[in-house]
C-alpha atoms as a PDB file:
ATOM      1  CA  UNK A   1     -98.359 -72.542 -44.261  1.00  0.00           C
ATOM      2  CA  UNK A   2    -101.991 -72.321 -42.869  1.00  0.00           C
ATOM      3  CA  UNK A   3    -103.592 -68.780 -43.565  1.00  0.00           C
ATOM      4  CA  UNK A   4    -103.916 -66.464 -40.596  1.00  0.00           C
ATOM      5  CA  UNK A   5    -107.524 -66.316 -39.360  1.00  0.00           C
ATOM      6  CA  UNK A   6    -108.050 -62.736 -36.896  1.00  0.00           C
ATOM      7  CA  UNK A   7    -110.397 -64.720 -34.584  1.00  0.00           C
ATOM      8  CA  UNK A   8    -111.015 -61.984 -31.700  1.00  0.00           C
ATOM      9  CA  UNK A   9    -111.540 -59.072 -34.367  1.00  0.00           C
ATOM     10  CA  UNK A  10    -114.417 -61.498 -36.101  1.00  0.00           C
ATOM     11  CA  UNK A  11    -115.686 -62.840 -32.998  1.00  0.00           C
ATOM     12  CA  UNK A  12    -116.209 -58.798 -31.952  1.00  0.00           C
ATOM     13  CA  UNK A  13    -117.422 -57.906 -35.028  1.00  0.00           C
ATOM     14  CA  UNK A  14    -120.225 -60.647 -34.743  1.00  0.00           C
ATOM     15  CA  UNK A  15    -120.596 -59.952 -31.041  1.00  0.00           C
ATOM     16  CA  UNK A  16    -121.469 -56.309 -31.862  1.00  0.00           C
ATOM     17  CA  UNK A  17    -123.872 -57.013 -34.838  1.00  0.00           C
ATOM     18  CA  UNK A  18    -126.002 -59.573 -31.913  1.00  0.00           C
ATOM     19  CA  UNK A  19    -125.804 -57.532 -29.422  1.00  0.00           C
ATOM     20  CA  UNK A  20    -127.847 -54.858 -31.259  1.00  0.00           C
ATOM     21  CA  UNK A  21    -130.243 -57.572 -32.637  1.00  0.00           C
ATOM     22  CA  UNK A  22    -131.349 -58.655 -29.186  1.00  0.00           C
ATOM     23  CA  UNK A  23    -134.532 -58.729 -28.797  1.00  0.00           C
ATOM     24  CA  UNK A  24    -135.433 -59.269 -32.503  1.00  0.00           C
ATOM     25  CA  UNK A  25    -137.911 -62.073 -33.592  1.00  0.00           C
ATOM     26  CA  UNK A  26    -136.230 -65.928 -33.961  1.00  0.00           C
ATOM     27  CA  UNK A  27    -133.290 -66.189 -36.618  1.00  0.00           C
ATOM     28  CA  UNK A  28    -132.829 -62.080 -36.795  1.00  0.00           C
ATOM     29  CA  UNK A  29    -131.622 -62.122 -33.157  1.00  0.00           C
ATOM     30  CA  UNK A  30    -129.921 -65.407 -32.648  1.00  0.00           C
ATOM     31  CA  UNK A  31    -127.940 -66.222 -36.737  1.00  0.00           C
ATOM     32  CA  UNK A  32    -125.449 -63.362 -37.397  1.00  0.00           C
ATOM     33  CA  UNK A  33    -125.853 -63.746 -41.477  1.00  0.00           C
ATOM     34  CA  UNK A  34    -129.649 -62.568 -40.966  1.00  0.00           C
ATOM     35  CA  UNK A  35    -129.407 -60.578 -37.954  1.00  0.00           C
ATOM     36  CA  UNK A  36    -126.291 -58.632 -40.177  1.00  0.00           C
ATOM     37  CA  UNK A  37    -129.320 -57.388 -43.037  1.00  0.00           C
ATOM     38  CA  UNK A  38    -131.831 -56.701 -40.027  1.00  0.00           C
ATOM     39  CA  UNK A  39    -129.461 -54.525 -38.121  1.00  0.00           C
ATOM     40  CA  UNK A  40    -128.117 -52.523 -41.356  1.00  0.00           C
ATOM     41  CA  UNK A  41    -132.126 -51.844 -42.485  1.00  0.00           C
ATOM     42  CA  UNK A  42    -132.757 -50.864 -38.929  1.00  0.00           C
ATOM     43  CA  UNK A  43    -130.128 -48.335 -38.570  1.00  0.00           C
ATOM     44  CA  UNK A  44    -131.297 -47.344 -42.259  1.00  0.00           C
ATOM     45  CA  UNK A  45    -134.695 -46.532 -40.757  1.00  0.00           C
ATOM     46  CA  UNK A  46    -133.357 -44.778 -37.997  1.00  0.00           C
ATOM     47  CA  UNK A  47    -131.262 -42.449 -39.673  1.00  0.00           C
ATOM     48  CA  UNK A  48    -133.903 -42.011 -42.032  1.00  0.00           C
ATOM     49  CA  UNK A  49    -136.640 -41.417 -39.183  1.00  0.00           C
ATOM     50  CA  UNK A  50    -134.386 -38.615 -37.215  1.00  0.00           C
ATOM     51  CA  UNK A  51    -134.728 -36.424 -40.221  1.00  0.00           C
ATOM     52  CA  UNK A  52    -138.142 -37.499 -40.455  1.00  0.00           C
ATOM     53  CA  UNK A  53    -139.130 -36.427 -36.494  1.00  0.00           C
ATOM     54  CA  UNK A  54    -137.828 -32.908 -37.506  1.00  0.00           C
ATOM     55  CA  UNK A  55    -140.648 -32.547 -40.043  1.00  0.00           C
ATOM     56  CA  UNK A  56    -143.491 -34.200 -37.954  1.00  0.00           C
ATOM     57  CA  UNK A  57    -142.837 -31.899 -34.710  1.00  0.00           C
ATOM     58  CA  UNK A  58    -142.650 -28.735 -37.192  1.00  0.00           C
ATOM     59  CA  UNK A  59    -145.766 -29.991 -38.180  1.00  0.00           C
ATOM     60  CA  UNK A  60    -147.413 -30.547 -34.839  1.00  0.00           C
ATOM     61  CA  UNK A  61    -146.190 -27.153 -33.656  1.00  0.00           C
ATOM     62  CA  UNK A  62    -147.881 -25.547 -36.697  1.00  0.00           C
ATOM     63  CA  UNK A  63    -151.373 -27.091 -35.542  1.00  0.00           C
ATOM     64  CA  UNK A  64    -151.148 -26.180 -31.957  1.00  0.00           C
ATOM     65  CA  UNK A  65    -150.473 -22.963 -33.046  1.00  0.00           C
ATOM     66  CA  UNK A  66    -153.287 -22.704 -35.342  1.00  0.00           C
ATOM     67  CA  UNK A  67    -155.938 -24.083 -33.386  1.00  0.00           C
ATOM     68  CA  UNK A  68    -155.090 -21.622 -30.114  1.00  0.00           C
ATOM     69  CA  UNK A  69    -154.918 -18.739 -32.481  1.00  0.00           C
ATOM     70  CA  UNK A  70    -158.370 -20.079 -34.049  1.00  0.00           C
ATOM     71  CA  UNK A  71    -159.712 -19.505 -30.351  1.00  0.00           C
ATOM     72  CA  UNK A  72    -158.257 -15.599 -29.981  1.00  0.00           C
ATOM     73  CA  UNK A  73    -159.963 -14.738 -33.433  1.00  0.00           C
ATOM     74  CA  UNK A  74    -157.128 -14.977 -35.610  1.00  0.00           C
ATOM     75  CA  UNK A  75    -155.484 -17.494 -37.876  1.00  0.00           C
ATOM     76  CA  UNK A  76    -152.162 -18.805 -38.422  1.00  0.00           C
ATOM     77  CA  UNK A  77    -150.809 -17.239 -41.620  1.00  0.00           C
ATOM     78  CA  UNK A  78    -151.798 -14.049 -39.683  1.00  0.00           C
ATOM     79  CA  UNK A  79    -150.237 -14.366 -36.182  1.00  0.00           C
ATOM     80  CA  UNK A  80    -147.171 -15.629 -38.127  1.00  0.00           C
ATOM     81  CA  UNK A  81    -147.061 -12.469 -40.656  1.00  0.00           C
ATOM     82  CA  UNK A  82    -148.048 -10.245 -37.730  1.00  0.00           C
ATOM     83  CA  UNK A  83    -145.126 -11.486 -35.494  1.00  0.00           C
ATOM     84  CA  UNK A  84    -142.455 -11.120 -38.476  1.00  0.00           C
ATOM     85  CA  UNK A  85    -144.029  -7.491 -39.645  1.00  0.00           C
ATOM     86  CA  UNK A  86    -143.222  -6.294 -35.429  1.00  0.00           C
ATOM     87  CA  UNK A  87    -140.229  -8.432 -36.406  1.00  0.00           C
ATOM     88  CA  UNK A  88    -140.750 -10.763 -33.234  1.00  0.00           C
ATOM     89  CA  UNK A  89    -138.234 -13.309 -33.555  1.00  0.00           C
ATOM     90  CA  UNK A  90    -139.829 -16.221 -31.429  1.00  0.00           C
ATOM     91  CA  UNK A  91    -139.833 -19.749 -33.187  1.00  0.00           C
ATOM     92  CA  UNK A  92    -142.755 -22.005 -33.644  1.00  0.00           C
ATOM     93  CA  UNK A  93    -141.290 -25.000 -30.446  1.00  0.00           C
ATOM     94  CA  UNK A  94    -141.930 -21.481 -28.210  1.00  0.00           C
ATOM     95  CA  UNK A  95    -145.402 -20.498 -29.550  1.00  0.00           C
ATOM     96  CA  UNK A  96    -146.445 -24.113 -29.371  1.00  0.00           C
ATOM     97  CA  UNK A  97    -145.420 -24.347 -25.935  1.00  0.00           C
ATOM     98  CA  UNK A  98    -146.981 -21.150 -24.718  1.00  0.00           C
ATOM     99  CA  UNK A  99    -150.175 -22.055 -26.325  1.00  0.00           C
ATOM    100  CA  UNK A 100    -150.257 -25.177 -24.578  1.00  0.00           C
ATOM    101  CA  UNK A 101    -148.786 -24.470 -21.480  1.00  0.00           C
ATOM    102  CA  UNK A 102    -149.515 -20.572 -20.858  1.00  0.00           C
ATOM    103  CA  UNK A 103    -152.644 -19.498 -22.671  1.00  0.00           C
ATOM    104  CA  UNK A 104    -152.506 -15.926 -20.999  1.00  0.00           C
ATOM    105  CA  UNK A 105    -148.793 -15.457 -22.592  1.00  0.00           C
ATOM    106  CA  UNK A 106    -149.898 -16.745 -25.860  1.00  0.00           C
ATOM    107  CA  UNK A 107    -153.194 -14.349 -25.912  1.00  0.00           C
ATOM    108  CA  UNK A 108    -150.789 -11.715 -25.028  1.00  0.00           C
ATOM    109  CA  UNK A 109    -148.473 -12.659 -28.263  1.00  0.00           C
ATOM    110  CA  UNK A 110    -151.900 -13.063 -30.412  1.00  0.00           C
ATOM    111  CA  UNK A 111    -152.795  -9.383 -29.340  1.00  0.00           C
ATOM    112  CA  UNK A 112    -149.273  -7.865 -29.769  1.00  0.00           C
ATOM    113  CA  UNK A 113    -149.384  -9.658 -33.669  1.00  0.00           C
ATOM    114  CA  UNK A 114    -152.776  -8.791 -34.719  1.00  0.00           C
ATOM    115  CA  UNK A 115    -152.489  -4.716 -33.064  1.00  0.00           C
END
């Protein structure tokens, strides 16, 4: 008795693995044994890199924040200690925004903190 072969589940399978490899450089995009390790590490990395983008915005947030409360006097350990003592509860996305985007609001916050 020949042994069973699942032909449209395989041919699916490797279908799905190319179709994310498009666009990748010679063998990775076209040979599904080497496009199968390039597709796994990149969805590693991207997994990986969403927790990652968490951390870097945080991070950007914090130095907007600092340098427009460097230009009102202050710094920003301060603003942040004086918004949590008047137990403000606005998160950093917010102050980064407003600092950008609407210096009179921020100035406004920066004055309510530091009074």
């Amino acid at each position: 008795m020949p042994r069973s072969q699942n032909k449209v589940a395989s041919h699916r399978r490797r279908k799905k693995v190319l179709e994310k490899a498009k666009g990748y450089w010679g063998g990775r995009s076209k040979v599904y044994t080497i496009a199968k390790t390039h597709v796994e590490k990149a969805l590693t990395h991207a997994y990986r890199h969403r927790k990652t983008k968490k951390r870097e915005y945080r991070g950007l947030w914090i130095t907007r924040i600092n340098a427009a409360a460097r230009i009102h006097g202050t710094t920003y350990s301060r603003l942040m200690a004086g918004l949590e003592s008047k137990q403000v509860m606005i998160n950093r996305k917010v102050l980064a925004d407003l600092a950008v985007h609407h210096p009179n609001a921020f100035s406004e916050v920066v004055k309510f903190a530091t009074s």
